[in-house]
PDB file of N, CA and C in Angstrom:
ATOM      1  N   UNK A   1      69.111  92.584 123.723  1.00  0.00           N
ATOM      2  CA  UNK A   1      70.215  91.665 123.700  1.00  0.00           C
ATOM      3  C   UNK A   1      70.750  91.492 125.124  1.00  0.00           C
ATOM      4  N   UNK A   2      71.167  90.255 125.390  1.00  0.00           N
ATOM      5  CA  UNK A   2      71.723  89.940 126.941  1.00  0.00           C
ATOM      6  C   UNK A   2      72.988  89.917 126.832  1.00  0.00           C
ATOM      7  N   UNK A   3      73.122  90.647 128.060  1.00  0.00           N
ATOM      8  CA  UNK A   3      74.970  91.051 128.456  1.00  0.00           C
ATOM      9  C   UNK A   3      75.727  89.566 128.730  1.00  0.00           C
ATOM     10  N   UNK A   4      76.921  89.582 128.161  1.00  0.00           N
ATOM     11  CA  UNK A   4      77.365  88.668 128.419  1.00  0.00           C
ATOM     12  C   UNK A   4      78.749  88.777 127.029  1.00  0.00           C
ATOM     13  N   UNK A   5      78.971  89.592 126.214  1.00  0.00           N
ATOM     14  CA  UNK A   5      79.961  89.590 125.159  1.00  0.00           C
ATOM     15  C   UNK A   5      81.036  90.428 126.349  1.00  0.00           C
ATOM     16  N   UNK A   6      82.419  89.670 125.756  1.00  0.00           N
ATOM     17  CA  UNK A   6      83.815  90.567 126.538  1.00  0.00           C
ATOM     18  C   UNK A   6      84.272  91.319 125.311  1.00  0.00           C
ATOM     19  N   UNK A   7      84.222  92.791 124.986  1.00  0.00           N
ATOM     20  CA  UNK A   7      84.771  93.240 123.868  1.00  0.00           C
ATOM     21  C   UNK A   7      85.883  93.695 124.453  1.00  0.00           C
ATOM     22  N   UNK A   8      86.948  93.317 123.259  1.00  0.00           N
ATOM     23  CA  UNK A   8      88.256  94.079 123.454  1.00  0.00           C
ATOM     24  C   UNK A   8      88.032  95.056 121.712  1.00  0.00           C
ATOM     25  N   UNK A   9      88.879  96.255 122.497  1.00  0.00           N
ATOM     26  CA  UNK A   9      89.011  97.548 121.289  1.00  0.00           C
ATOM     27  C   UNK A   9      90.374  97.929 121.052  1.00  0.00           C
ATOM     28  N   UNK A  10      90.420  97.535 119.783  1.00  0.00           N
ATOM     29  CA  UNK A  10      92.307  97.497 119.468  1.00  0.00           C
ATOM     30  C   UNK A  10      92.230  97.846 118.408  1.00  0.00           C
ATOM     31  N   UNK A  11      92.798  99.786 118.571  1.00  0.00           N
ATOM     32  CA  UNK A  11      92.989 100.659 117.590  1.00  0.00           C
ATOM     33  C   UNK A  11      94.678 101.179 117.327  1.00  0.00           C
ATOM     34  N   UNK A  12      95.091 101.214 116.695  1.00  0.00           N
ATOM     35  CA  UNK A  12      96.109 102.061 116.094  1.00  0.00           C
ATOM     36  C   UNK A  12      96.648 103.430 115.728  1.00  0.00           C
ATOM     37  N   UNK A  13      95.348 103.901 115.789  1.00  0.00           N
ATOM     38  CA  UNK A  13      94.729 104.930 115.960  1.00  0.00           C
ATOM     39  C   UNK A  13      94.119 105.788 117.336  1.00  0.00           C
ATOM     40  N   UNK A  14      94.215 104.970 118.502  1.00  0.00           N
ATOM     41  CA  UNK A  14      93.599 105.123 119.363  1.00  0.00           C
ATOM     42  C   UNK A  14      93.232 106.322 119.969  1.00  0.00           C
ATOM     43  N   UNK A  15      94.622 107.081 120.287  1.00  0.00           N
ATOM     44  CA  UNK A  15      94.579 108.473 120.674  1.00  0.00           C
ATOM     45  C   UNK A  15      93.653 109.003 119.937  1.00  0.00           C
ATOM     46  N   UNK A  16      93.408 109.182 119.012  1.00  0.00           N
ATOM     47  CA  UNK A  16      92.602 110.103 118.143  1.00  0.00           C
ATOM     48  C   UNK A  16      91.042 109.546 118.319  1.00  0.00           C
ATOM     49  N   UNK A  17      91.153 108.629 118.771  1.00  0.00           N
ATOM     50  CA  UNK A  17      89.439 108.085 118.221  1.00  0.00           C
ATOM     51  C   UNK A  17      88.763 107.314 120.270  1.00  0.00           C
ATOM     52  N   UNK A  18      89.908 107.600 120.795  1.00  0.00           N
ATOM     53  CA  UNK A  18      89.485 106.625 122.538  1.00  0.00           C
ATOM     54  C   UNK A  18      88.009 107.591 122.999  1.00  0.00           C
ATOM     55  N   UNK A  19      87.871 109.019 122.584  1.00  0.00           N
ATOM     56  CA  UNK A  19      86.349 109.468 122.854  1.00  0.00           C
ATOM     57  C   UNK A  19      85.383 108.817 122.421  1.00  0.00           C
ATOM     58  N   UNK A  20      85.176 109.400 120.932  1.00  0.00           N
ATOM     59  CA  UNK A  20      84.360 108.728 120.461  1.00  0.00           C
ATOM     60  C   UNK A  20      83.833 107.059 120.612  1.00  0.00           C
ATOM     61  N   UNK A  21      84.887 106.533 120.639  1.00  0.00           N
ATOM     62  CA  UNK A  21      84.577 104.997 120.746  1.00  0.00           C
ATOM     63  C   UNK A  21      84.013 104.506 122.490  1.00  0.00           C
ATOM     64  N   UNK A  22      84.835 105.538 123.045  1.00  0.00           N
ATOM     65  CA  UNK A  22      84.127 105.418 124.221  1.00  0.00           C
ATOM     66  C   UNK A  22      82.627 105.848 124.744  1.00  0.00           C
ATOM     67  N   UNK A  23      82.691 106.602 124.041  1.00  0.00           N
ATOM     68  CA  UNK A  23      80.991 107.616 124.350  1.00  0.00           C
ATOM     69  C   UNK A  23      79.976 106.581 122.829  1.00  0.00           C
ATOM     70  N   UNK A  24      80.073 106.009 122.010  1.00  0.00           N
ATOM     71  CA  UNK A  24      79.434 105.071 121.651  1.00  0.00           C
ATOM     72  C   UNK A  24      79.025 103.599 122.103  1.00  0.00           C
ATOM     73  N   UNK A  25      80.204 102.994 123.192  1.00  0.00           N
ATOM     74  CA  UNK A  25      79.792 102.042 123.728  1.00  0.00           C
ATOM     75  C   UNK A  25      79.065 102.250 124.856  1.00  0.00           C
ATOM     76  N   UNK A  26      79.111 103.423 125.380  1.00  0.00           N
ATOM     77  CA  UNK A  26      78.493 103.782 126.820  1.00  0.00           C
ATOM     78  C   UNK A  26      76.510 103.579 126.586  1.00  0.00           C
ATOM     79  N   UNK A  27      76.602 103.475 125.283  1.00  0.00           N
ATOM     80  CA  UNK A  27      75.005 103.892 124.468  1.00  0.00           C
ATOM     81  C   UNK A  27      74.699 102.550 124.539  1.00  0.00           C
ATOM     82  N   UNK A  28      75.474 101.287 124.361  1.00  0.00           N
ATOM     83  CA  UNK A  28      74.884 100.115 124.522  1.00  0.00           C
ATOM     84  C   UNK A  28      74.701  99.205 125.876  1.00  0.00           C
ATOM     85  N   UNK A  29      74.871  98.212 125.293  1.00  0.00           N
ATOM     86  CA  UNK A  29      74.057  97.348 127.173  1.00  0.00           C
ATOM     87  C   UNK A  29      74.428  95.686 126.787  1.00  0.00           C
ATOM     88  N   UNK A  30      74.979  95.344 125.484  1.00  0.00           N
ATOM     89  CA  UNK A  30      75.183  94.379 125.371  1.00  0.00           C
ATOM     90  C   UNK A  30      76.579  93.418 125.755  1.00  0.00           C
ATOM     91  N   UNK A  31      77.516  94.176 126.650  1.00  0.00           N
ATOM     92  CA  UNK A  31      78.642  93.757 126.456  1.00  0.00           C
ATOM     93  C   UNK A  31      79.019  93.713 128.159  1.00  0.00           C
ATOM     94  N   UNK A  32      79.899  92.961 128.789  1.00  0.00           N
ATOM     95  CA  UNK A  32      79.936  92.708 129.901  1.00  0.00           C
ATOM     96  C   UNK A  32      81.196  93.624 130.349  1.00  0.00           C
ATOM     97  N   UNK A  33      82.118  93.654 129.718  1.00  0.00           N
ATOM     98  CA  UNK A  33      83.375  94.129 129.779  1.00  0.00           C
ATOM     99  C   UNK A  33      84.241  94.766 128.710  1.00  0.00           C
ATOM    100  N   UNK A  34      85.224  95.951 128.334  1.00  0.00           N
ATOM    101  CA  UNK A  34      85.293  96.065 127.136  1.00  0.00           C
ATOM    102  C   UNK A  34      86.948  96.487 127.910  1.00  0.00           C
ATOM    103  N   UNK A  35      87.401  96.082 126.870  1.00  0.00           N
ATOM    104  CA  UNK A  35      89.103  96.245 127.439  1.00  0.00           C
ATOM    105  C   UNK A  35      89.931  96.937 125.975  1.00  0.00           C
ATOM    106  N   UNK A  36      90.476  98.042 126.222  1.00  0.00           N
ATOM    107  CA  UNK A  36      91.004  98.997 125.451  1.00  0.00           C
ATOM    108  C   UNK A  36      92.617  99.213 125.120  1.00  0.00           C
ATOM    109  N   UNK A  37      93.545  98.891 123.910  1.00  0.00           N
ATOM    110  CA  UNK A  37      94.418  98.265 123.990  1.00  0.00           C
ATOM    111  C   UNK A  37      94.937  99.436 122.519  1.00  0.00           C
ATOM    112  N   UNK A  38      96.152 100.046 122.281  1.00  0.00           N
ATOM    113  CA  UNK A  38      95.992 100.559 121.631  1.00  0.00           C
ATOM    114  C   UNK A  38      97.782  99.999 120.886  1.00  0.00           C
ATOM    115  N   UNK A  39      97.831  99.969 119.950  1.00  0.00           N
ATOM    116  CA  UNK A  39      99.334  99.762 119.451  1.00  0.00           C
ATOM    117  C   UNK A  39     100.038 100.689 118.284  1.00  0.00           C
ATOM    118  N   UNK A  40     100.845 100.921 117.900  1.00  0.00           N
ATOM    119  CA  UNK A  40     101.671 101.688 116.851  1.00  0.00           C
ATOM    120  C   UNK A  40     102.115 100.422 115.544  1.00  0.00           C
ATOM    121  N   UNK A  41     101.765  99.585 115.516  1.00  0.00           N
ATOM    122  CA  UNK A  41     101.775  98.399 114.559  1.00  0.00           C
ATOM    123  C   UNK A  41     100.889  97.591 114.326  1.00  0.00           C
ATOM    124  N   UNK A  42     100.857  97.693 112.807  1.00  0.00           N
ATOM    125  CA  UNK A  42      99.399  97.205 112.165  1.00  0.00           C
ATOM    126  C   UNK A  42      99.766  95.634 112.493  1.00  0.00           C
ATOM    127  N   UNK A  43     101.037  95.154 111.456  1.00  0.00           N
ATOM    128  CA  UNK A  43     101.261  93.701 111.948  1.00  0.00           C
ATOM    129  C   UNK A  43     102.516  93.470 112.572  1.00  0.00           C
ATOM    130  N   UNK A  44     102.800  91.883 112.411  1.00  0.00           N
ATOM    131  CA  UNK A  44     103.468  91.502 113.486  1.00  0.00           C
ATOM    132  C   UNK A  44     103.918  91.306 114.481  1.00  0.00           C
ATOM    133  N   UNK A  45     105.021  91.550 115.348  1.00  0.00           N
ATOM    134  CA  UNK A  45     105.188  91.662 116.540  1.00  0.00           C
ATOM    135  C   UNK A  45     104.555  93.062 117.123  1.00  0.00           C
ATOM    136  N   UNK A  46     103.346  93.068 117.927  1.00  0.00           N
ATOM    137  CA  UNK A  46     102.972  93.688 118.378  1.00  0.00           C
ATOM    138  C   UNK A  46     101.773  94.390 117.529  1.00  0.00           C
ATOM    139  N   UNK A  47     101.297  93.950 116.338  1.00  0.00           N
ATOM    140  CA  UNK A  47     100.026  94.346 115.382  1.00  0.00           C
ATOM    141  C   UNK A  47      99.184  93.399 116.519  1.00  0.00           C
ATOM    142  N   UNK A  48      97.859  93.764 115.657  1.00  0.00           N
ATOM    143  CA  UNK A  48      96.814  93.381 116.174  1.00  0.00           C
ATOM    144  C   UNK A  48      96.699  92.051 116.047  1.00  0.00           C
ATOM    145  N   UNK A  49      97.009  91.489 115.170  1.00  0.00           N
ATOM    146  CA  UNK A  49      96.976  89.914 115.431  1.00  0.00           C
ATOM    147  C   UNK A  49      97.514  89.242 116.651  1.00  0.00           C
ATOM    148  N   UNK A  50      99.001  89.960 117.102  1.00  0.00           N
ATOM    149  CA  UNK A  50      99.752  89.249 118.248  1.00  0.00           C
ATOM    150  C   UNK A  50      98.721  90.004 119.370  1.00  0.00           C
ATOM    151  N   UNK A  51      98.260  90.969 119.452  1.00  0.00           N
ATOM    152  CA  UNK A  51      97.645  91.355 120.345  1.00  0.00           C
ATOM    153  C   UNK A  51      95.916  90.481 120.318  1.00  0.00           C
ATOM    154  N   UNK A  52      95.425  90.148 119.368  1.00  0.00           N
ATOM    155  CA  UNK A  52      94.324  89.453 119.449  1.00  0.00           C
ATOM    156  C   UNK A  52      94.661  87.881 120.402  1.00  0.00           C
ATOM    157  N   UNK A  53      95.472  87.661 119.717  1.00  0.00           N
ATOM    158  CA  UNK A  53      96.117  86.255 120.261  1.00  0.00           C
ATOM    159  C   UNK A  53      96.615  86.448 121.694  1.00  0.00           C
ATOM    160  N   UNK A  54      97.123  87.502 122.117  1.00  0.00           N
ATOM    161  CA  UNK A  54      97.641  87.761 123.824  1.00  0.00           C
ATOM    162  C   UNK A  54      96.320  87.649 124.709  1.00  0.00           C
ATOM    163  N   UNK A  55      95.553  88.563 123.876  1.00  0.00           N
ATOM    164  CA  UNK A  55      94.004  89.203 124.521  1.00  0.00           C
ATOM    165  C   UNK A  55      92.763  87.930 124.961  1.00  0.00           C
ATOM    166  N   UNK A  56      93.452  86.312 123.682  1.00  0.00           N
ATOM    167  CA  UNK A  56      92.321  85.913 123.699  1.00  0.00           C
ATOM    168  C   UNK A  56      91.528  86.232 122.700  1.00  0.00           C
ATOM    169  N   UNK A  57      91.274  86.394 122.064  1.00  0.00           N
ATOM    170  CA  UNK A  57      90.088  87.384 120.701  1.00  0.00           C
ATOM    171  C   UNK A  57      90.266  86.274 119.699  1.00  0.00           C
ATOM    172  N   UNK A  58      88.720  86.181 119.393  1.00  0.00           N
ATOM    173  CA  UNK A  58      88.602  85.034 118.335  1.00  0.00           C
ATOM    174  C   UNK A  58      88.242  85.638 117.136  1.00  0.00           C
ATOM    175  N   UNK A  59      88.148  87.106 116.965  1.00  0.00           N
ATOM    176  CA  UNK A  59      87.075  87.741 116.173  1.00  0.00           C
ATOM    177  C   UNK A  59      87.756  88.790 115.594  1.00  0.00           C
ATOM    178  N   UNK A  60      87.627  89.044 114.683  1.00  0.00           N
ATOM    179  CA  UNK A  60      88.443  90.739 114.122  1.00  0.00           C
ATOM    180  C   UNK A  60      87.373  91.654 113.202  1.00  0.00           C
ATOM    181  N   UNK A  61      86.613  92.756 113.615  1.00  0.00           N
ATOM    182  CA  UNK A  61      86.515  93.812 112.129  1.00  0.00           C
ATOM    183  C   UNK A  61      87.025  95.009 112.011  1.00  0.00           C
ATOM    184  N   UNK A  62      87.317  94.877 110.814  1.00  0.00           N
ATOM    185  CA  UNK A  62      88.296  96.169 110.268  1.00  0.00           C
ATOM    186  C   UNK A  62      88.434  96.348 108.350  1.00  0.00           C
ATOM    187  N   UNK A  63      88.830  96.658 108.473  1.00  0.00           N
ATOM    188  CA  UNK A  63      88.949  97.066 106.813  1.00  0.00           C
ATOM    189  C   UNK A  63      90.249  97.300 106.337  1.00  0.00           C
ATOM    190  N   UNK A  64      92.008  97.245 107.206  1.00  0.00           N
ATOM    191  CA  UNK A  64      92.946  96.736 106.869  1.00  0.00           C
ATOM    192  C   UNK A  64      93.127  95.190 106.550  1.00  0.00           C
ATOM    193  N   UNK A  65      93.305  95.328 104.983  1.00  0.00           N
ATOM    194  CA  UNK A  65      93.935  93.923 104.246  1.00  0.00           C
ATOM    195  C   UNK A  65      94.940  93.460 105.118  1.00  0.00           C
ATOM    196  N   UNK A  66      95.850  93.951 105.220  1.00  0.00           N
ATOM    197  CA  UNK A  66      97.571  93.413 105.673  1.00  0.00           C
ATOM    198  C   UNK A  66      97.023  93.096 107.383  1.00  0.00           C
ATOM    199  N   UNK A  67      96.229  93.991 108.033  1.00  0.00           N
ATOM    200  CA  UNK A  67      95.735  93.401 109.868  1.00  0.00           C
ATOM    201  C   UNK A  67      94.665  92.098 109.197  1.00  0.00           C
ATOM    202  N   UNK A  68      93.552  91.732 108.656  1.00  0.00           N
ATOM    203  CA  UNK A  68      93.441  90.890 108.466  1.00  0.00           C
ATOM    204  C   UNK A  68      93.810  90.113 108.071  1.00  0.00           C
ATOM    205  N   UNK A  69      93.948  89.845 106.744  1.00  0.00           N
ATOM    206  CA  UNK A  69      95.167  89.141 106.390  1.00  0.00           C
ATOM    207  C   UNK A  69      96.207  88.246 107.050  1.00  0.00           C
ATOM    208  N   UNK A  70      96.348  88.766 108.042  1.00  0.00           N
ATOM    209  CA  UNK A  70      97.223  88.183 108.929  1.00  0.00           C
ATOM    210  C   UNK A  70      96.519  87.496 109.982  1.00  0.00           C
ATOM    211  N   UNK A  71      95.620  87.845 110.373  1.00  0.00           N
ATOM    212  CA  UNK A  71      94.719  87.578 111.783  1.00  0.00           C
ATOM    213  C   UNK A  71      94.317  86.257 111.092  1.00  0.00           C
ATOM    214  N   UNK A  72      93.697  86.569 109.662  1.00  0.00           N
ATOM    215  CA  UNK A  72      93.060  85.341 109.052  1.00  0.00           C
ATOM    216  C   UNK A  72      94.044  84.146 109.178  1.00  0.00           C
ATOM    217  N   UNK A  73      94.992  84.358 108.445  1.00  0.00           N
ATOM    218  CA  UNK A  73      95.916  83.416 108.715  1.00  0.00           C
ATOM    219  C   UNK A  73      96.519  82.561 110.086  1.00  0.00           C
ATOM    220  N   UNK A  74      96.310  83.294 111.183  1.00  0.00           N
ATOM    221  CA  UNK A  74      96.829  83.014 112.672  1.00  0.00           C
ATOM    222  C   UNK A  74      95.220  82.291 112.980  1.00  0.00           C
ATOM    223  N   UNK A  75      93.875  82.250 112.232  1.00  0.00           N
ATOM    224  CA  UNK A  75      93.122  81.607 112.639  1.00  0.00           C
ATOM    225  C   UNK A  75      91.640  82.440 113.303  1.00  0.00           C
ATOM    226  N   UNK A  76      91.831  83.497 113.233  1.00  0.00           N
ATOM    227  CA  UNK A  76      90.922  84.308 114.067  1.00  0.00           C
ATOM    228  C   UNK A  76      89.950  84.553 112.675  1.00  0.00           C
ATOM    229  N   UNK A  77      89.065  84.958 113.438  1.00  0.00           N
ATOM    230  CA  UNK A  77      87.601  84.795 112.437  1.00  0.00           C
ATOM    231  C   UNK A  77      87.410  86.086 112.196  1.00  0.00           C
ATOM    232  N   UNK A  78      87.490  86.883 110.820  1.00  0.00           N
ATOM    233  CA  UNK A  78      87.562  88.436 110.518  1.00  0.00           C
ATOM    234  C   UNK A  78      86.252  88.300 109.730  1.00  0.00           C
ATOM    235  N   UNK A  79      85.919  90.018 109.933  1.00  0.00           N
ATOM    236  CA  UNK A  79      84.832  90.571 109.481  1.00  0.00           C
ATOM    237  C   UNK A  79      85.059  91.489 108.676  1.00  0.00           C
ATOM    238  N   UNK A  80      84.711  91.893 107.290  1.00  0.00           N
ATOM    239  CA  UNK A  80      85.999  92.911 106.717  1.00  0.00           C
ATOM    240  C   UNK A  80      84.942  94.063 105.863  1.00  0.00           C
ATOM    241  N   UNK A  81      85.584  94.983 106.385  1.00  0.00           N
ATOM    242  CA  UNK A  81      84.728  96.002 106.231  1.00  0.00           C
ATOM    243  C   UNK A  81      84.755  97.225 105.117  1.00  0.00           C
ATOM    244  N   UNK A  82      83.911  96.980 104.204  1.00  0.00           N
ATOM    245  CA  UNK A  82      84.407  97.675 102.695  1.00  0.00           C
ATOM    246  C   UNK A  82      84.783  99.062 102.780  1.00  0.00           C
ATOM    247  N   UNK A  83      86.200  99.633 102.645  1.00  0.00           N
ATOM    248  CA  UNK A  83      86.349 100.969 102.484  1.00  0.00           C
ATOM    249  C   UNK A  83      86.397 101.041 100.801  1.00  0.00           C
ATOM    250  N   UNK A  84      85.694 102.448 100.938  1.00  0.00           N
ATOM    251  CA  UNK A  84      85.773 102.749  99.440  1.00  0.00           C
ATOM    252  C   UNK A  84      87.128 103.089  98.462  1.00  0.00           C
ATOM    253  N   UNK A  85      88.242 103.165  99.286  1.00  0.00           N
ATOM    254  CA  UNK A  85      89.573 103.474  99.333  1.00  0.00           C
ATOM    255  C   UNK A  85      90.524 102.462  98.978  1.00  0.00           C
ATOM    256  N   UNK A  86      90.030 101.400  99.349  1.00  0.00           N
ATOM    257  CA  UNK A  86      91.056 100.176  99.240  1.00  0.00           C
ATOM    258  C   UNK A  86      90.546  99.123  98.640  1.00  0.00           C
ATOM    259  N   UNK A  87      91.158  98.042  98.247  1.00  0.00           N
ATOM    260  CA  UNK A  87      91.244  97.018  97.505  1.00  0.00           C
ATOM    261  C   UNK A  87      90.900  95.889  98.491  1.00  0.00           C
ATOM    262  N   UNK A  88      90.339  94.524  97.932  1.00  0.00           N
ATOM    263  CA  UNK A  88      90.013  93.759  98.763  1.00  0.00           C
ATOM    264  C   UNK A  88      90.090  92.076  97.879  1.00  0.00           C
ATOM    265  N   UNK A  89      90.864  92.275  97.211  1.00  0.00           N
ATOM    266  CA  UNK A  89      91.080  90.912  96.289  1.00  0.00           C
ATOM    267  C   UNK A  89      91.334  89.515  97.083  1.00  0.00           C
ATOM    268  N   UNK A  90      92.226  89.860  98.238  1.00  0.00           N
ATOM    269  CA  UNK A  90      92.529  88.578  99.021  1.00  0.00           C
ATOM    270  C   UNK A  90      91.134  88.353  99.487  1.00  0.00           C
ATOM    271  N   UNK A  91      90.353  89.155  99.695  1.00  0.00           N
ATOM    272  CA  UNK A  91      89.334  88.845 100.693  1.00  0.00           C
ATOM    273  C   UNK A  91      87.963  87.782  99.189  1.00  0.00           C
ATOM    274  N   UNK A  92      88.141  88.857  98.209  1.00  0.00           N
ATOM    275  CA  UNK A  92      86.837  87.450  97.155  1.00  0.00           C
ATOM    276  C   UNK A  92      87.675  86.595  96.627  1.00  0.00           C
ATOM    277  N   UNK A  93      89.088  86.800  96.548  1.00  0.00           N
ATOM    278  CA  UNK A  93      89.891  84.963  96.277  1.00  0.00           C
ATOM    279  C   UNK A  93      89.531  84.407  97.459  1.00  0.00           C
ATOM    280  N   UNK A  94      89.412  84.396  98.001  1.00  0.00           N
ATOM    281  CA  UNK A  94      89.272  83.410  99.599  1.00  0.00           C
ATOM    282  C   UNK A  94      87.116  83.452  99.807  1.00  0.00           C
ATOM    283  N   UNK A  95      86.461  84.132  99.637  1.00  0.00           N
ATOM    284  CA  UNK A  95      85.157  83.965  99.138  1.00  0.00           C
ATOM    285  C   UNK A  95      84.949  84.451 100.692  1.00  0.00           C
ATOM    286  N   UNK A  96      85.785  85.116 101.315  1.00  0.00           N
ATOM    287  CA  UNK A  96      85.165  85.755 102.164  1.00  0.00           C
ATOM    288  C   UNK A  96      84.194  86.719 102.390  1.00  0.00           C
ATOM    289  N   UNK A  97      82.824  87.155 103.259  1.00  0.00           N
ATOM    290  CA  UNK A  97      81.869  87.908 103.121  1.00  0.00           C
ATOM    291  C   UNK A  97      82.822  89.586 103.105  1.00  0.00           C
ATOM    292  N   UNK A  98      82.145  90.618 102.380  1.00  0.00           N
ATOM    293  CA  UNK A  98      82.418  92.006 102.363  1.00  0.00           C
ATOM    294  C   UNK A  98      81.531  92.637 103.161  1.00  0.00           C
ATOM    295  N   UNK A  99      81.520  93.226 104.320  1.00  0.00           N
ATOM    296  CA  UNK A  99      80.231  93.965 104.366  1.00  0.00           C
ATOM    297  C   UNK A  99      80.503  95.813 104.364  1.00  0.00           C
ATOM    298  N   UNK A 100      79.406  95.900 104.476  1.00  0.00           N
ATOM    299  CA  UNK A 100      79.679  97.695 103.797  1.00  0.00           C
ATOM    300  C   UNK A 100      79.780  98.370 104.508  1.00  0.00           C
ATOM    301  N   UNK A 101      79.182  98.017 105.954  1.00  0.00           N
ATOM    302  CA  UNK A 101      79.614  98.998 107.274  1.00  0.00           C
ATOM    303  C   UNK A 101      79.976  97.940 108.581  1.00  0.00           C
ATOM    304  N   UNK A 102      80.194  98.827 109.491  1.00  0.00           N
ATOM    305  CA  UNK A 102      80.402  98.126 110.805  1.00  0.00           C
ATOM    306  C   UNK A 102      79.357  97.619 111.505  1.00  0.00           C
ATOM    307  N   UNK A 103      78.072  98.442 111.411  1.00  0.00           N
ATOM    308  CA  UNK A 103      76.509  97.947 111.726  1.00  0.00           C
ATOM    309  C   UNK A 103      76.060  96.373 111.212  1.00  0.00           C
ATOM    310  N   UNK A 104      76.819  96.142 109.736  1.00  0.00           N
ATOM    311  CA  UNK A 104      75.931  95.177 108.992  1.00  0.00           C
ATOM    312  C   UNK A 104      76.980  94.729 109.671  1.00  0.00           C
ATOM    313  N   UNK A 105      78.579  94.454 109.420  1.00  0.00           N
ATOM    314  CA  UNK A 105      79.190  93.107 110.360  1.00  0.00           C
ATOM    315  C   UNK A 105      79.141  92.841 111.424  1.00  0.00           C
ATOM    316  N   UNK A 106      78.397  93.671 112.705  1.00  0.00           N
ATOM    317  CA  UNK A 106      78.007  93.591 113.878  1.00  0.00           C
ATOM    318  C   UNK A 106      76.897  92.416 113.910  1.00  0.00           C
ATOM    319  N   UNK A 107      75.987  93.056 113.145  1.00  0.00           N
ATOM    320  CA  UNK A 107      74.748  92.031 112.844  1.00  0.00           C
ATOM    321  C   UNK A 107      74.997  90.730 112.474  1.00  0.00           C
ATOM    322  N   UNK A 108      75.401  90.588 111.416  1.00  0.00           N
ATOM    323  CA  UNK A 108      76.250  89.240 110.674  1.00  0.00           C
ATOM    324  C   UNK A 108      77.034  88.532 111.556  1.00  0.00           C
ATOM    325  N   UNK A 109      77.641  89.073 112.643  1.00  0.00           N
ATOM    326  CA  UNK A 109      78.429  88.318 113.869  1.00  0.00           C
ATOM    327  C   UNK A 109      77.459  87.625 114.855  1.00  0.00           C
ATOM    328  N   UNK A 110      76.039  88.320 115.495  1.00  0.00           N
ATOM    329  CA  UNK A 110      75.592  87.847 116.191  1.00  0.00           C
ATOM    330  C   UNK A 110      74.313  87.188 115.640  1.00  0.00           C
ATOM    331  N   UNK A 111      74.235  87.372 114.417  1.00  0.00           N
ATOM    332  CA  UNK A 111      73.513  86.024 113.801  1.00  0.00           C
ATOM    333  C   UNK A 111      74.143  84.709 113.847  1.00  0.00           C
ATOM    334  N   UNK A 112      75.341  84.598 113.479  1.00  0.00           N
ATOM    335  CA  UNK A 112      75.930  83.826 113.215  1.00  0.00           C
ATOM    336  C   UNK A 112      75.777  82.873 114.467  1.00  0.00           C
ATOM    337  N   UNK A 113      76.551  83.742 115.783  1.00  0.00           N
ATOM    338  CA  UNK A 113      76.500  83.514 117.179  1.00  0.00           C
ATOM    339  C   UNK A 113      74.929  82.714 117.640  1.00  0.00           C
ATOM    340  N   UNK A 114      73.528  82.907 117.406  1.00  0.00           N
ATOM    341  CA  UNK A 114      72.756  82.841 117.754  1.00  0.00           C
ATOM    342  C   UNK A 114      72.523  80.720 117.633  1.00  0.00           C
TER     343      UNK A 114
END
């Protein structure tokens, strides 16, 4: 794959997970730039949606209803990622795709892209 994607990484979680996520992207080669952004609010002022929208970001995956949900609505194009934990009704009223991991909506993004 040719470099040229700008990823931004916007966790909520961040503290807990900025290793790992860091020492997994270091493994790839596809991305030009990756910019790391971390917040204490899922939505609204200052959730990931207002931060997608500050950042620029056309794209969202995750597996919070209420962060998508919202992103969807502000227009950004989500990828939604089946936890076995949660509910996902807004997502097949709206006939949006489910996928089962982060691998398959990775894939499904740059098909799409192609």
């Amino acid at each position: 794959m040719e470099k040229g994607i700008e990823l931004v990484v916007c966790s909520w979680c961040f503290p807990n997970s900025r290793k790992e996520v860091l020492a997994t992207l270091e493994k790839e080669d596809w991305f030009t730039q990756v910019t790391f952004i971390s917040t204490t609010e899922r939505t609204g002022a200052g959730g990931k949606a207002a931060l997608c929208n500050q950042y620029g970001c056309t794209t969202i995956f995750g597996d919070g209803m209420d962060i998508l949900k919202e992103c969807h609505e502000q227009g950004l194009e989500i990828y939604c990622i089946r936890n076995p934990n949660k509910a996902y009704s807004s997502i097949s009223d709206q006939r949006l795709p489910l996928y089962t991991s982060f691998a398959d909506a990775v894939k499904a993004f740059f098909k799409k892209a192609k």
